[in-house]
ModelCIF file with pLDDT and N, C-alpha, C, O atoms, coordinates in Angstrom:
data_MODEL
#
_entry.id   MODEL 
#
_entity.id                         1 
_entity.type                       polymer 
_entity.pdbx_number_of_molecules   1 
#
_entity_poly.entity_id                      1 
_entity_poly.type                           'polypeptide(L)' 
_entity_poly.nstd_linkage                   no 
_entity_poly.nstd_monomer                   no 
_entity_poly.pdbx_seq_one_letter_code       
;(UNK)(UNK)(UNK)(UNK)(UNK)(UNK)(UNK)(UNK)(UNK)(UNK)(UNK)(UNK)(UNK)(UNK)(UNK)(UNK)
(UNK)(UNK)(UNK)(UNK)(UNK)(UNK)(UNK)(UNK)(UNK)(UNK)(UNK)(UNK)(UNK)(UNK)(UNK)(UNK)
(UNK)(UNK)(UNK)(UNK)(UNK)(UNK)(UNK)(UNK)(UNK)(UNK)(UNK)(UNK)(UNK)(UNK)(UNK)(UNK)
;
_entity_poly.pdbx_seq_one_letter_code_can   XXXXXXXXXXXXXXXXXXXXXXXXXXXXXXXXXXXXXXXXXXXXXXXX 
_entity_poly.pdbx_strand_id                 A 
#
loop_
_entity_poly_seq.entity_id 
_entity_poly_seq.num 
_entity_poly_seq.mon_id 
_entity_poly_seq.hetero 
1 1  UNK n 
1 2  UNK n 
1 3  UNK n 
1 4  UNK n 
1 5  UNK n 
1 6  UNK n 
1 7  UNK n 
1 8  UNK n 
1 9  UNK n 
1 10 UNK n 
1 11 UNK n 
1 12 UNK n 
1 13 UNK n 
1 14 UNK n 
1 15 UNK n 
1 16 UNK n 
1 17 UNK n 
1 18 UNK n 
1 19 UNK n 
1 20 UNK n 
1 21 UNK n 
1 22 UNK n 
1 23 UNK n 
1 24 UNK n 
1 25 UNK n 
1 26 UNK n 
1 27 UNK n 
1 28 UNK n 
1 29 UNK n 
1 30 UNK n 
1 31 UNK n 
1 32 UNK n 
1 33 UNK n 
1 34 UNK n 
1 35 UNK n 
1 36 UNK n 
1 37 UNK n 
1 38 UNK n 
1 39 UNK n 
1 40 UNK n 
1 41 UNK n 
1 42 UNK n 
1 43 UNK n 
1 44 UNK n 
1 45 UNK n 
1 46 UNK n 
1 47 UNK n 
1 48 UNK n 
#
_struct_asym.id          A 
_struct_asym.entity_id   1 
#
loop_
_ma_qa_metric.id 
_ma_qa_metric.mode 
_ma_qa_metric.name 
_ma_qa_metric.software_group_id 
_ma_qa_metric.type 
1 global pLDDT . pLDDT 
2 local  pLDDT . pLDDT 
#
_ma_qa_metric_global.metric_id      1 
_ma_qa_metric_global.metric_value   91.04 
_ma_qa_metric_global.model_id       1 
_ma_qa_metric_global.ordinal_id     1 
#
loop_
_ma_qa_metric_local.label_asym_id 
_ma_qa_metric_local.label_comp_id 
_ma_qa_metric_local.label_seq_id 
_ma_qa_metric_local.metric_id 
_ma_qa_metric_local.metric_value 
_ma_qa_metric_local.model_id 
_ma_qa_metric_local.ordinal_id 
A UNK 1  2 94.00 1 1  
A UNK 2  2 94.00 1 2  
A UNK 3  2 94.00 1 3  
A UNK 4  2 93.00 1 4  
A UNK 5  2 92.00 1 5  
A UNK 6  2 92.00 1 6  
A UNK 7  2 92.00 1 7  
A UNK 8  2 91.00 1 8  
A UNK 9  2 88.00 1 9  
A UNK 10 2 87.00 1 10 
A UNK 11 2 90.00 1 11 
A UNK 12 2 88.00 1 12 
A UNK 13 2 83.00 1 13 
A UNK 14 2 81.00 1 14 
A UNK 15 2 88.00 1 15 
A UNK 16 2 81.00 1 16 
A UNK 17 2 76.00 1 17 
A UNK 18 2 74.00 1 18 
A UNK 19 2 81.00 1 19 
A UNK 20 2 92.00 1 20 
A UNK 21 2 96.00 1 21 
A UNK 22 2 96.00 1 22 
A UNK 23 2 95.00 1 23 
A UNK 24 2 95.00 1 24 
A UNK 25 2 95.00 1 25 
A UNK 26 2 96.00 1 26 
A UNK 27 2 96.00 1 27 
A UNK 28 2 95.00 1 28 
A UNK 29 2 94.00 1 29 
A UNK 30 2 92.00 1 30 
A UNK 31 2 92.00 1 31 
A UNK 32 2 94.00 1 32 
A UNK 33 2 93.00 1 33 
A UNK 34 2 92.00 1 34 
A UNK 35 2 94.00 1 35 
A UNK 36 2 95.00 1 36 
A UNK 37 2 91.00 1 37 
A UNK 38 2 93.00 1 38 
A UNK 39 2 96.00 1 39 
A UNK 40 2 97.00 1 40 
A UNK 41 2 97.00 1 41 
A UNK 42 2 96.00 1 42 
A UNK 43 2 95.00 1 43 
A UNK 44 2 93.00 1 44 
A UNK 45 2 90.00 1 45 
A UNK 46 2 86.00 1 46 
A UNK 47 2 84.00 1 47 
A UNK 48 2 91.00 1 48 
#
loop_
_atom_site.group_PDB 
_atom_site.id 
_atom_site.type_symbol 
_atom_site.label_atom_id 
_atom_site.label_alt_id 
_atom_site.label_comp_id 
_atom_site.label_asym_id 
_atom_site.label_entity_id 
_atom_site.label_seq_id 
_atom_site.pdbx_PDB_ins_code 
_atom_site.Cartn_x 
_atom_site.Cartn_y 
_atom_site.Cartn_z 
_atom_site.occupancy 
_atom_site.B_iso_or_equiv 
_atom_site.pdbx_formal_charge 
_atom_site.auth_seq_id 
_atom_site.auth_comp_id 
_atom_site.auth_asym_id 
_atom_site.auth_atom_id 
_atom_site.pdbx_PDB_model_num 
ATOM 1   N N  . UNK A 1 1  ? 0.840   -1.192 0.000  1.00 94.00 ? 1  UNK A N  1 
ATOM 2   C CA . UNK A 1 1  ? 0.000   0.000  0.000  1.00 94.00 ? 1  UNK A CA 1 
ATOM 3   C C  . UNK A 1 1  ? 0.876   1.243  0.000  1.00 94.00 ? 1  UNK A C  1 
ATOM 4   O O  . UNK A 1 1  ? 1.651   1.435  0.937  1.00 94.00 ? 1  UNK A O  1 
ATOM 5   N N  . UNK A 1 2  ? 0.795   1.977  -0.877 1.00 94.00 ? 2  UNK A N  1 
ATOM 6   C CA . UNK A 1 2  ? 1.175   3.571  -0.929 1.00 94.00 ? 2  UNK A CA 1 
ATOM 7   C C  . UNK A 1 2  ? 0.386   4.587  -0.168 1.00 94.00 ? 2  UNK A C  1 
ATOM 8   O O  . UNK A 1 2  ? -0.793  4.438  -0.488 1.00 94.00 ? 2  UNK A O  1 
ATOM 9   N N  . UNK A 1 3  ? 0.510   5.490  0.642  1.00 94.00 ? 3  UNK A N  1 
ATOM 10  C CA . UNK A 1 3  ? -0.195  6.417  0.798  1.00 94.00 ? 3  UNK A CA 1 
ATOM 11  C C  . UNK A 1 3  ? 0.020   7.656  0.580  1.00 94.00 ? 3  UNK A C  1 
ATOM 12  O O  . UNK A 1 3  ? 1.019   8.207  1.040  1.00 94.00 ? 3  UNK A O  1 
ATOM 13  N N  . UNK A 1 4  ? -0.764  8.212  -0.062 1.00 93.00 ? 4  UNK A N  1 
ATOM 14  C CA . UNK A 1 4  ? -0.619  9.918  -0.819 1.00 93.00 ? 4  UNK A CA 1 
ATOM 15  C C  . UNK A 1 4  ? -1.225  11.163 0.556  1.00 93.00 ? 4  UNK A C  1 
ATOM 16  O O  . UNK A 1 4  ? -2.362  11.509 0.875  1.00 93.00 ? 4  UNK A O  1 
ATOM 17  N N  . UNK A 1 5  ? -0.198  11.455 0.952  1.00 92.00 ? 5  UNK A N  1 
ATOM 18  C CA . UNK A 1 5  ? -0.714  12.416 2.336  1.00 92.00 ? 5  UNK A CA 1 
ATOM 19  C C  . UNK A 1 5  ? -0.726  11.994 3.512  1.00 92.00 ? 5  UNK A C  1 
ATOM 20  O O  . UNK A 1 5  ? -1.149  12.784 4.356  1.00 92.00 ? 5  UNK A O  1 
ATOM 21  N N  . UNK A 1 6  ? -0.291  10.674 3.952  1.00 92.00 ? 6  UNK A N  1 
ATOM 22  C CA . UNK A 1 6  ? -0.284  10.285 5.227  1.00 92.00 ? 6  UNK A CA 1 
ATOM 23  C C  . UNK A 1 6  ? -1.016  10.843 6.480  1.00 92.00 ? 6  UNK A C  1 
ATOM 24  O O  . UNK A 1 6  ? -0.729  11.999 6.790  1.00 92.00 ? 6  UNK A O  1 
ATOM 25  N N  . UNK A 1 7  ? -1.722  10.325 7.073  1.00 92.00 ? 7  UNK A N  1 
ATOM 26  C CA . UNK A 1 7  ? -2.066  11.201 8.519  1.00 92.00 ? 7  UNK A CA 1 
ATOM 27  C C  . UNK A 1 7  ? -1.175  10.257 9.810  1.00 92.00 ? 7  UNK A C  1 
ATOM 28  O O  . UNK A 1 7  ? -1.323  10.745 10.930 1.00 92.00 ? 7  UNK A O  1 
ATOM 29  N N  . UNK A 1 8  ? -0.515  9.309  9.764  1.00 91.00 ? 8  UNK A N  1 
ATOM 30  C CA . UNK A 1 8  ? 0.013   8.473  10.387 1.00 91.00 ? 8  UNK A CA 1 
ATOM 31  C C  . UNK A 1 8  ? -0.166  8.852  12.178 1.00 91.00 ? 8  UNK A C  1 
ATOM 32  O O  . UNK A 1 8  ? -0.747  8.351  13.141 1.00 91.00 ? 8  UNK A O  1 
ATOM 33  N N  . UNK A 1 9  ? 0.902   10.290 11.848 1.00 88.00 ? 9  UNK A N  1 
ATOM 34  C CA . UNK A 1 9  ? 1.027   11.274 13.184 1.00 88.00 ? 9  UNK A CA 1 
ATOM 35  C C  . UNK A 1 9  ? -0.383  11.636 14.041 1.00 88.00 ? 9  UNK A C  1 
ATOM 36  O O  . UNK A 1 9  ? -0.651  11.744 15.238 1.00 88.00 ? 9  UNK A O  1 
ATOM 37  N N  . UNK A 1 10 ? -1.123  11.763 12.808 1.00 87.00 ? 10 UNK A N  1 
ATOM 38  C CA . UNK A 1 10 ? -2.458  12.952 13.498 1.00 87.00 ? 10 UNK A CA 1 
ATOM 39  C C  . UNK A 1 10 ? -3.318  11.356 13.817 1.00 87.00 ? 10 UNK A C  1 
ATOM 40  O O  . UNK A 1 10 ? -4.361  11.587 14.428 1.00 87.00 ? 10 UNK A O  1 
ATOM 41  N N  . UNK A 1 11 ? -3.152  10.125 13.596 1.00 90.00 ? 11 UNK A N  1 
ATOM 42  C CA . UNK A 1 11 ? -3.645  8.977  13.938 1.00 90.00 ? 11 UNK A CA 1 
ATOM 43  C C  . UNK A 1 11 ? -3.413  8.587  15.535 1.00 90.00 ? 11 UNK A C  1 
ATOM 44  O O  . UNK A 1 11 ? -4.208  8.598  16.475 1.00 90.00 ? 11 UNK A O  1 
ATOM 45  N N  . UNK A 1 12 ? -1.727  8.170  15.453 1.00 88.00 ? 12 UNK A N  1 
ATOM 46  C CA . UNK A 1 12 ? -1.300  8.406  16.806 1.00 88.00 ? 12 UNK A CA 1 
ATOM 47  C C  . UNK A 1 12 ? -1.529  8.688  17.932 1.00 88.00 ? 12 UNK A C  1 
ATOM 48  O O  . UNK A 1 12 ? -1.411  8.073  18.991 1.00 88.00 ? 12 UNK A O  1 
ATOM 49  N N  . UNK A 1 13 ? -2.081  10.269 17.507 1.00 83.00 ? 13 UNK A N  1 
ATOM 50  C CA . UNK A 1 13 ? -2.203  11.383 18.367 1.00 83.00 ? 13 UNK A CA 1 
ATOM 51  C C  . UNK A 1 13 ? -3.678  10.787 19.204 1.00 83.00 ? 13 UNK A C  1 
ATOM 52  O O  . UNK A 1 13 ? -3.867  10.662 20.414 1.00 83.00 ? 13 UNK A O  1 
ATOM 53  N N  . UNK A 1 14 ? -4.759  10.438 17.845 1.00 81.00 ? 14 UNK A N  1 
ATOM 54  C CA . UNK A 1 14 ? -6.073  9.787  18.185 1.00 81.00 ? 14 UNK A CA 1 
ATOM 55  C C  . UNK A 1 14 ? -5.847  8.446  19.248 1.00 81.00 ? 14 UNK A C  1 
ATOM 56  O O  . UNK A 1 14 ? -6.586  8.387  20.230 1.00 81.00 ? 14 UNK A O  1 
ATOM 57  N N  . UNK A 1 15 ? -4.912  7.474  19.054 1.00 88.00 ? 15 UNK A N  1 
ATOM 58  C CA . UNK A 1 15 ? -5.209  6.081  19.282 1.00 88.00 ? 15 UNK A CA 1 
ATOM 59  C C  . UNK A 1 15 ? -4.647  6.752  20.831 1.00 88.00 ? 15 UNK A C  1 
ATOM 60  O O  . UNK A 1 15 ? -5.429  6.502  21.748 1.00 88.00 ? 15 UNK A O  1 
ATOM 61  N N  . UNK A 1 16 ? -3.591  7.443  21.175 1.00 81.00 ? 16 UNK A N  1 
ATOM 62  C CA . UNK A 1 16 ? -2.872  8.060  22.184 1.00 81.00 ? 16 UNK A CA 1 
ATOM 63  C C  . UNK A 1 16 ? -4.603  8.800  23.501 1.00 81.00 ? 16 UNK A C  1 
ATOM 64  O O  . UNK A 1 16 ? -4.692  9.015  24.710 1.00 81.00 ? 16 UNK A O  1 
ATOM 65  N N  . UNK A 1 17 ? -5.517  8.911  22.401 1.00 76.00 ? 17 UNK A N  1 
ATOM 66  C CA . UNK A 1 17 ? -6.536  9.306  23.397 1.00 76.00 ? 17 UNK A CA 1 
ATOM 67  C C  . UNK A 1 17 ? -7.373  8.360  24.109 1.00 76.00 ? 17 UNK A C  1 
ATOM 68  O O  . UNK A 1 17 ? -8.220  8.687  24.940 1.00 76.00 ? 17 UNK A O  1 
ATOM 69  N N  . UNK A 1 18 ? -7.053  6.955  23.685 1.00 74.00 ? 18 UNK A N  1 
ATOM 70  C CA . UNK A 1 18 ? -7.673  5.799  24.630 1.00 74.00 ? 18 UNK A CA 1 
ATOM 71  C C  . UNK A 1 18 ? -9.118  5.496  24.463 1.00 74.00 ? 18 UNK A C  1 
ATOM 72  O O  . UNK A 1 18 ? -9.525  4.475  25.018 1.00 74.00 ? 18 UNK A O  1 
ATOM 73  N N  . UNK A 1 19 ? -10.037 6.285  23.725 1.00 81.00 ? 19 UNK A N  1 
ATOM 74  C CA . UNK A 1 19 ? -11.176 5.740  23.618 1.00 81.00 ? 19 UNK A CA 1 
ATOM 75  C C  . UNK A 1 19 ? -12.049 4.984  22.871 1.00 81.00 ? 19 UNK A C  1 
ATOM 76  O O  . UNK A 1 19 ? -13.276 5.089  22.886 1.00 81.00 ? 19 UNK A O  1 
ATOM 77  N N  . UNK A 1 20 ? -11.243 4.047  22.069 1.00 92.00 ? 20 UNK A N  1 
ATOM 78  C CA . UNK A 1 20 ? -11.816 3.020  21.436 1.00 92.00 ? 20 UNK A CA 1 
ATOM 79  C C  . UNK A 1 20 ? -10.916 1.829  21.282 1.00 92.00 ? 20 UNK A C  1 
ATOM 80  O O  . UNK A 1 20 ? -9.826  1.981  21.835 1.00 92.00 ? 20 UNK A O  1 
ATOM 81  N N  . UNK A 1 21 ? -11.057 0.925  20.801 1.00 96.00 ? 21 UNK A N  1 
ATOM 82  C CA . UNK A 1 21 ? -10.488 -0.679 21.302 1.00 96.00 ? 21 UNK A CA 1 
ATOM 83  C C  . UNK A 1 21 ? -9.411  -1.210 19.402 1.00 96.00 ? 21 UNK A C  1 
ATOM 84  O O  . UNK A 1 21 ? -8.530  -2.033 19.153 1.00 96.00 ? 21 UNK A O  1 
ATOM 85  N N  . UNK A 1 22 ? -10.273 -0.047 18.443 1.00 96.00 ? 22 UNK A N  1 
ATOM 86  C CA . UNK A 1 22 ? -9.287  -0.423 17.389 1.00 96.00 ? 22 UNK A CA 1 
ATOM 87  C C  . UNK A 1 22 ? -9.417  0.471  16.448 1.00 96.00 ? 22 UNK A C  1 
ATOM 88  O O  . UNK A 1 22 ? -10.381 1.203  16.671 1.00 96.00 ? 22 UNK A O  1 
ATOM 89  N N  . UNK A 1 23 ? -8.704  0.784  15.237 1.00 95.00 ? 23 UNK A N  1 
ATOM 90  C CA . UNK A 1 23 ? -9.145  1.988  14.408 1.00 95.00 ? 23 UNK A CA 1 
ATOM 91  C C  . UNK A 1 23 ? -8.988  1.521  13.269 1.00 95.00 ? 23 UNK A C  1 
ATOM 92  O O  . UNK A 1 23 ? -7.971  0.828  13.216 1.00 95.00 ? 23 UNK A O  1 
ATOM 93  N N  . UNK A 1 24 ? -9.677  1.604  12.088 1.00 95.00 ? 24 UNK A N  1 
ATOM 94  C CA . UNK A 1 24 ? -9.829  1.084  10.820 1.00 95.00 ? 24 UNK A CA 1 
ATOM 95  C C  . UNK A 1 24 ? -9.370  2.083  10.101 1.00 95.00 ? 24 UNK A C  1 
ATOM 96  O O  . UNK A 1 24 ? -10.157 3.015  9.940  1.00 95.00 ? 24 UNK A O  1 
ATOM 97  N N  . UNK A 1 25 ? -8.335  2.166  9.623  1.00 95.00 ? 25 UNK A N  1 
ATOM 98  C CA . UNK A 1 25 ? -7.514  3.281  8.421  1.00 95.00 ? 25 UNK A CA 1 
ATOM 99  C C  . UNK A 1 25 ? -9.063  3.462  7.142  1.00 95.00 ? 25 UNK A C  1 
ATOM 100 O O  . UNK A 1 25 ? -9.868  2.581  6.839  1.00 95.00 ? 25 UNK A O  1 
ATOM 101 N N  . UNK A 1 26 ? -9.013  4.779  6.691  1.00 96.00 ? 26 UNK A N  1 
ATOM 102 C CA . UNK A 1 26 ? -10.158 4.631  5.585  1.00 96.00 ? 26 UNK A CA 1 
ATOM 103 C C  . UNK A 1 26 ? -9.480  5.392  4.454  1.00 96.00 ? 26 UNK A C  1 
ATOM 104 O O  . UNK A 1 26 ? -8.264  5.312  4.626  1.00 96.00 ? 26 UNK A O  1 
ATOM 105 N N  . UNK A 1 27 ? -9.765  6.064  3.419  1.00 96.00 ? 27 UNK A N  1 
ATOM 106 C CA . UNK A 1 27 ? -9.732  7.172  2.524  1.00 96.00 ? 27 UNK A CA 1 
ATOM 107 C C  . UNK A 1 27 ? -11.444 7.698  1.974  1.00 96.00 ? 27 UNK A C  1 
ATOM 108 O O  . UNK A 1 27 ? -12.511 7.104  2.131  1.00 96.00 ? 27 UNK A O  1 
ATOM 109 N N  . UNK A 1 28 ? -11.261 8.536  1.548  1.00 95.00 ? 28 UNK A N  1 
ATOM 110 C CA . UNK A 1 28 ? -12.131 8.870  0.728  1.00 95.00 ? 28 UNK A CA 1 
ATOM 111 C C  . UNK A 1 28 ? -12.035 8.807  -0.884 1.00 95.00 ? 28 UNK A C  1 
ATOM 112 O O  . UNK A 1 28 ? -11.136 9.289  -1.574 1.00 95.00 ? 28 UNK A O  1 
ATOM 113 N N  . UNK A 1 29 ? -13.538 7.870  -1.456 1.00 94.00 ? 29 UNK A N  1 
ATOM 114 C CA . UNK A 1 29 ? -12.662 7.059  -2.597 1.00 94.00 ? 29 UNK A CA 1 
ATOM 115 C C  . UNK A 1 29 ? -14.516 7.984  -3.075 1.00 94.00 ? 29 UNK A C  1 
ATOM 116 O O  . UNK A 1 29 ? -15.552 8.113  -2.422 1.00 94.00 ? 29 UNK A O  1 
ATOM 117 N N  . UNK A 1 30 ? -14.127 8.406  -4.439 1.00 92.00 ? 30 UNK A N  1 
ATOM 118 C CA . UNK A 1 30 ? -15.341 8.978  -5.588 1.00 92.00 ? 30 UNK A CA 1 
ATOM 119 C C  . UNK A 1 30 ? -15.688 7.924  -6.350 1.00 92.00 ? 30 UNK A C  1 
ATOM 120 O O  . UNK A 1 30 ? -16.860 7.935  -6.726 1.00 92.00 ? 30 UNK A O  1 
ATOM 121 N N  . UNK A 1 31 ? -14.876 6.819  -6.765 1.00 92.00 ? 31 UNK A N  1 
ATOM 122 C CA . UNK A 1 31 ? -15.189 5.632  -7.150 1.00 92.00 ? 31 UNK A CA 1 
ATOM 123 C C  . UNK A 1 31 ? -15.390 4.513  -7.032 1.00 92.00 ? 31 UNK A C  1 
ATOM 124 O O  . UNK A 1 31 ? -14.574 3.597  -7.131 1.00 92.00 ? 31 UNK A O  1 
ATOM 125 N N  . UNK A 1 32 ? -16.751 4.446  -6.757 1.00 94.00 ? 32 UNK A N  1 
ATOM 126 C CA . UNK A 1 32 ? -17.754 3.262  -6.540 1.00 94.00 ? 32 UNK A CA 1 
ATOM 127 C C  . UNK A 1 32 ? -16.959 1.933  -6.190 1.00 94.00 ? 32 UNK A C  1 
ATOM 128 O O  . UNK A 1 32 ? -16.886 1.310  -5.131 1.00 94.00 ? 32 UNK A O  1 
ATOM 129 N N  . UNK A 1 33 ? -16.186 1.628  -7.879 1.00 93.00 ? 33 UNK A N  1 
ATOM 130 C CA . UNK A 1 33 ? -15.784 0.780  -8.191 1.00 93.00 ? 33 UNK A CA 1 
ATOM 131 C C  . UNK A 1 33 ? -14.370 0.036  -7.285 1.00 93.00 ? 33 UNK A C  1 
ATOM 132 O O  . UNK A 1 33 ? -14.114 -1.154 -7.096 1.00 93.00 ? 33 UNK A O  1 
ATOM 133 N N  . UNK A 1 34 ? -13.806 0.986  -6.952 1.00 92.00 ? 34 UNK A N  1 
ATOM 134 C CA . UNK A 1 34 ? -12.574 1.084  -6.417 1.00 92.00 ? 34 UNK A CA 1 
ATOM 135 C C  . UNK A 1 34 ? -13.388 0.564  -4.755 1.00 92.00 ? 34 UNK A C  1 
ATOM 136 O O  . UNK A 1 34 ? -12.982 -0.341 -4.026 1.00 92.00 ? 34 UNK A O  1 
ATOM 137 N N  . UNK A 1 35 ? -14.090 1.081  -4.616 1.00 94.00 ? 35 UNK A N  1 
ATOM 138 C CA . UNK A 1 35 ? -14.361 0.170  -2.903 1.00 94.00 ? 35 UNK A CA 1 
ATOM 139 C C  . UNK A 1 35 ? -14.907 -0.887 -2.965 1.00 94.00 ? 35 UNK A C  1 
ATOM 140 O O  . UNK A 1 35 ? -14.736 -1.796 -2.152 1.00 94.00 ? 35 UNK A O  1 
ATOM 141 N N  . UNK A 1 36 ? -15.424 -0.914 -3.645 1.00 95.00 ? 36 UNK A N  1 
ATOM 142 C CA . UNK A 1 36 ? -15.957 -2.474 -4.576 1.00 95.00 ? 36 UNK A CA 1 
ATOM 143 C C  . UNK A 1 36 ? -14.617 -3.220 -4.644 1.00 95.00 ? 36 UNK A C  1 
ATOM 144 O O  . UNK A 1 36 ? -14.962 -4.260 -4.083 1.00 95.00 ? 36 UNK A O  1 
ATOM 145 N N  . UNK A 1 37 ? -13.677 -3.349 -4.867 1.00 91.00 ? 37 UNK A N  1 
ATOM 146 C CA . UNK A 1 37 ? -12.714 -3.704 -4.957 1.00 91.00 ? 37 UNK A CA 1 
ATOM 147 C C  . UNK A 1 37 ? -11.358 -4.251 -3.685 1.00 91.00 ? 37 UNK A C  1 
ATOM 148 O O  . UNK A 1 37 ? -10.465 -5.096 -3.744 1.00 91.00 ? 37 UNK A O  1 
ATOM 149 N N  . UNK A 1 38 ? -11.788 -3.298 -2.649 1.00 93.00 ? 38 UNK A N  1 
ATOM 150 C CA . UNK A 1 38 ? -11.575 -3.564 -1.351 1.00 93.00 ? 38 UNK A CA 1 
ATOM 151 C C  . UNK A 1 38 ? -12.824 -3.637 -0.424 1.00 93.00 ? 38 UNK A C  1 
ATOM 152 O O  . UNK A 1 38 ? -13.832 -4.336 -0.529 1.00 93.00 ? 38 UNK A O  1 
ATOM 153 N N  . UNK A 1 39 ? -12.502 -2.800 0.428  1.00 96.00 ? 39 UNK A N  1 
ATOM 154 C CA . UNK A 1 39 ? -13.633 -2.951 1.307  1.00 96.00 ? 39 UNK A CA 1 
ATOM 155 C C  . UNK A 1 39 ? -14.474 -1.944 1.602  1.00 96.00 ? 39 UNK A C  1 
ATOM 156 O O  . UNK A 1 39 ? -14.203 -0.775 1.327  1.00 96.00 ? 39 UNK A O  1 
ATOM 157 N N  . UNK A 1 40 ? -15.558 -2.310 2.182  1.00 97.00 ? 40 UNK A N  1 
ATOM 158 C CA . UNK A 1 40 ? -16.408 -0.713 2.473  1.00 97.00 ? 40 UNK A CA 1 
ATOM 159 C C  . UNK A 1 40 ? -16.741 -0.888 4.232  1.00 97.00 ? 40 UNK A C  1 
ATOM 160 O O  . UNK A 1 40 ? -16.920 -1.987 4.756  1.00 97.00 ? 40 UNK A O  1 
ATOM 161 N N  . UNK A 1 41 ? -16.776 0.357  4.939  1.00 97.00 ? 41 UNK A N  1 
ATOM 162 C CA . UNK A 1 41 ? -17.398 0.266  6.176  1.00 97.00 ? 41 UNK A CA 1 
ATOM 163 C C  . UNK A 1 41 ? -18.711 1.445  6.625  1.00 97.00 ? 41 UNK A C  1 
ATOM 164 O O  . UNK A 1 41 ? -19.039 2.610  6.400  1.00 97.00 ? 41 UNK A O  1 
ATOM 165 N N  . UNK A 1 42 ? -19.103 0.399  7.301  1.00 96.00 ? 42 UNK A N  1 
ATOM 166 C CA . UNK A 1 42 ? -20.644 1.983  7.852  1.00 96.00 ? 42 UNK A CA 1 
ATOM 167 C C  . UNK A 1 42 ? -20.455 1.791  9.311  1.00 96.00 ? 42 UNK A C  1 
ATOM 168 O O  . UNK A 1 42 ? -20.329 0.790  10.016 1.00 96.00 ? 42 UNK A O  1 
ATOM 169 N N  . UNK A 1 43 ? -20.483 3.633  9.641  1.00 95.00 ? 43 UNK A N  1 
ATOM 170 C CA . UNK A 1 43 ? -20.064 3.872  10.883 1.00 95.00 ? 43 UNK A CA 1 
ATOM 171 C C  . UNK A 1 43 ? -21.393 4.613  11.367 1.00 95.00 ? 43 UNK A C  1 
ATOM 172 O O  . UNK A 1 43 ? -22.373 4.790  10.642 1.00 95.00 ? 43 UNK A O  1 
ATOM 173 N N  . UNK A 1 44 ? -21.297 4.977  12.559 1.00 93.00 ? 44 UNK A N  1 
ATOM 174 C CA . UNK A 1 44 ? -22.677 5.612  12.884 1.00 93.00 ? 44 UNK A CA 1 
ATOM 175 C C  . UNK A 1 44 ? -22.288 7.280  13.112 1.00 93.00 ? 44 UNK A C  1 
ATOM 176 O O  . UNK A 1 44 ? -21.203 7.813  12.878 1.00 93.00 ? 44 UNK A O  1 
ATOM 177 N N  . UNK A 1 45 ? -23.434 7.864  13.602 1.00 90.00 ? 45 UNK A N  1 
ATOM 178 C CA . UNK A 1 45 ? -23.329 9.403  13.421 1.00 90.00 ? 45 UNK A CA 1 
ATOM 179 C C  . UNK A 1 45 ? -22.048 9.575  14.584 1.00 90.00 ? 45 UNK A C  1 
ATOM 180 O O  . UNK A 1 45 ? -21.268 10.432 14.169 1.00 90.00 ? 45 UNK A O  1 
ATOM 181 N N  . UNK A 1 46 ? -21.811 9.264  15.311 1.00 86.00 ? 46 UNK A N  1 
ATOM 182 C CA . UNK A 1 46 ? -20.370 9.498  15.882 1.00 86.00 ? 46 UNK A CA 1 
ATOM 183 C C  . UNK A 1 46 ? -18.883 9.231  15.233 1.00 86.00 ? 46 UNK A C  1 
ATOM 184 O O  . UNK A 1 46 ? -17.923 9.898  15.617 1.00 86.00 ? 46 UNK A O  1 
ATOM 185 N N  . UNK A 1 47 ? -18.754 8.234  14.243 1.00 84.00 ? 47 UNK A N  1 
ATOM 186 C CA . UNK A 1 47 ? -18.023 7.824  13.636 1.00 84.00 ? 47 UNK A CA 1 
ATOM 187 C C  . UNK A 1 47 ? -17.803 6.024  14.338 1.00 84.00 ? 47 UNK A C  1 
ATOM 188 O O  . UNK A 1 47 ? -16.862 5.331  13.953 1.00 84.00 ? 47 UNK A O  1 
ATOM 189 N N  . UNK A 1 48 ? -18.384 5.733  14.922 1.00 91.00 ? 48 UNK A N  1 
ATOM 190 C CA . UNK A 1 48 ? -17.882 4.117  15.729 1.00 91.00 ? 48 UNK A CA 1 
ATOM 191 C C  . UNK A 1 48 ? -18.359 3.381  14.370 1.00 91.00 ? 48 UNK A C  1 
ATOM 192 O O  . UNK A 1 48 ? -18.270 2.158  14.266 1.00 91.00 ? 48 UNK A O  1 
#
């Protein structure tokens, strides 16, 4: 996997705040097809 822009740090910073048990890396993809291709997730209005 390549990543274009990394947030790695500003991730860290999140997992460093202790309030959830795991974190699922995402992007924002315009093509359908392309998450079709990996995976898709649905989170709720908080983000969990």
């Amino acid at each position: 996997e390549v990543f274009i822009g990394s947030n790695a740090s500003k991730i860290a910073k999140l997992w460093d705040n202790g309030h959830t048990d795991f974190v699922c890396g995402v992007t924002r993809e315009d093509n359908p097809a392309a998450i079709m291709g990996n995976y898709s997730v649905e989170v709720d209005n908080i983000g969990s």
